[in-house]
Protein backbone atom coordinates (compact mmCIF):
# COMPACT_ATOMS: atom_id res chain seq x y z
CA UNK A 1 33.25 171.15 47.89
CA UNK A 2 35.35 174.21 49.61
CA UNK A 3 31.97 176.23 49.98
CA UNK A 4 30.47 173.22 50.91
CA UNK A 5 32.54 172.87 53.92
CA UNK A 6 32.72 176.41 55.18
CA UNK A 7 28.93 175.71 55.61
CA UNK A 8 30.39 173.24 58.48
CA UNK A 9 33.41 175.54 59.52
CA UNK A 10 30.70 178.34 60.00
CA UNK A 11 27.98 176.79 61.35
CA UNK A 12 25.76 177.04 58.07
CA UNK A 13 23.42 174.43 56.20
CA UNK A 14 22.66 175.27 52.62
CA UNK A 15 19.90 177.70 51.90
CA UNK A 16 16.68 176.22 51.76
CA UNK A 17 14.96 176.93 48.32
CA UNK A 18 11.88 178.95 50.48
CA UNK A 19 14.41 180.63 52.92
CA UNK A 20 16.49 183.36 52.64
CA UNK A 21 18.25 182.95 55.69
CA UNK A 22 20.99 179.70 56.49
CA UNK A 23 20.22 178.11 59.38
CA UNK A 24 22.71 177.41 62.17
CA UNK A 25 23.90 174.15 63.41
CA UNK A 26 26.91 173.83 65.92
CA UNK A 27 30.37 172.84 63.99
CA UNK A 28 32.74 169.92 65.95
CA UNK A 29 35.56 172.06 66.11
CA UNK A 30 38.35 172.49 68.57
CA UNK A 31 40.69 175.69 69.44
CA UNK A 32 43.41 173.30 67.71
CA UNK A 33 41.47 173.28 64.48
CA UNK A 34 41.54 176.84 63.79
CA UNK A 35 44.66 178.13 63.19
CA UNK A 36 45.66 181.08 61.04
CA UNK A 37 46.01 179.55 57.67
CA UNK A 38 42.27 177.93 58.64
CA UNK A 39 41.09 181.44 59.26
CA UNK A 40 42.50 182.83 56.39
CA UNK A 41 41.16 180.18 53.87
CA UNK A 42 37.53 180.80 55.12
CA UNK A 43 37.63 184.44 54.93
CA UNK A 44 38.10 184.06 51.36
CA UNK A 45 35.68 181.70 51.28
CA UNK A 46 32.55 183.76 53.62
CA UNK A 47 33.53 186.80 51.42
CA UNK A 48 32.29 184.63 48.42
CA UNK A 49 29.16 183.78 50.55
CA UNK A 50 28.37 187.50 51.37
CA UNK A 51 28.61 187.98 47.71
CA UNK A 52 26.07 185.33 47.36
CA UNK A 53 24.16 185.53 49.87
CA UNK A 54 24.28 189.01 51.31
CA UNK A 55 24.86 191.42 53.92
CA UNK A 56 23.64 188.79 56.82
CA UNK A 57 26.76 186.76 57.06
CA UNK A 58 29.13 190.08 57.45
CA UNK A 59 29.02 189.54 61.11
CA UNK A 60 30.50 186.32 60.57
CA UNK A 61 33.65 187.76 57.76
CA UNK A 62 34.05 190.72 60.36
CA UNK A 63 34.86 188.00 63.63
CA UNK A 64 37.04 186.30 61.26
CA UNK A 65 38.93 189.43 59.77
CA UNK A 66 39.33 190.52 63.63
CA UNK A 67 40.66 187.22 64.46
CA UNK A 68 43.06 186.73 61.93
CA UNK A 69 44.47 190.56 62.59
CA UNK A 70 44.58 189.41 66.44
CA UNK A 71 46.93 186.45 65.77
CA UNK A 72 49.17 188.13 63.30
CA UNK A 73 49.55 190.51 66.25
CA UNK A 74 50.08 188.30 68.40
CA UNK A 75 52.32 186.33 66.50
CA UNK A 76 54.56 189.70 65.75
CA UNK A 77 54.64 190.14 69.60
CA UNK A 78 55.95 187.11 70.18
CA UNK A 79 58.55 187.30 68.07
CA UNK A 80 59.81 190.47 69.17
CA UNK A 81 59.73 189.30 72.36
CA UNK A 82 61.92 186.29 71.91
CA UNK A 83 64.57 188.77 70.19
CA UNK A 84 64.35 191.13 72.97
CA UNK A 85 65.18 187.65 74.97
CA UNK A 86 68.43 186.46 72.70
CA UNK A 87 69.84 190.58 72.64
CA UNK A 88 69.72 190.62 76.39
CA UNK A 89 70.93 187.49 77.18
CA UNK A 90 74.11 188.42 75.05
């Protein structure tokens, strides 16, 4: 059922039985929907489809390895910033 659903989270039907390649379909999803722990649950789970599937979904694990990198960033930044805030206000 998890793999099942990353087909939805990344826009992916299953593999038809003549085709090698997934087709893609346009997931429902909102920027509320994906946060981190989202992001990091389907890079596990695309890893296991590249090791299925093949090479052709690495694009997809590579936005999604970027993308969780960018928010723990972002994250960090933000907390260093709201330290930064509490030091100087002291």
């Amino acid at each position: 059922m998890l793999v099942e659903s990353m087909f939805i989270i990344v826009g992916m039907q299953k593999r038809p039985a003549n085709n090698n390649i997934l087709p893609l379909i346009k997931p429902n999803l909102t920027n509320a929907d994906i946060t981190i722990e989202f992001l990091q649950e389907n890079y596990k789970i695309i890893a296991s489809i590249i090791e299925q599937y093949g090479d052709i979904y690495l694009p997809i694990f590579i936005r999604i390895h970027k993308e969780v990198e960018q928010r723990k960033e972002y994250k960090s930044f933000k907390e260093i910033a709201l330290q930064v805030a509490v030091n100087d206000s002291k």
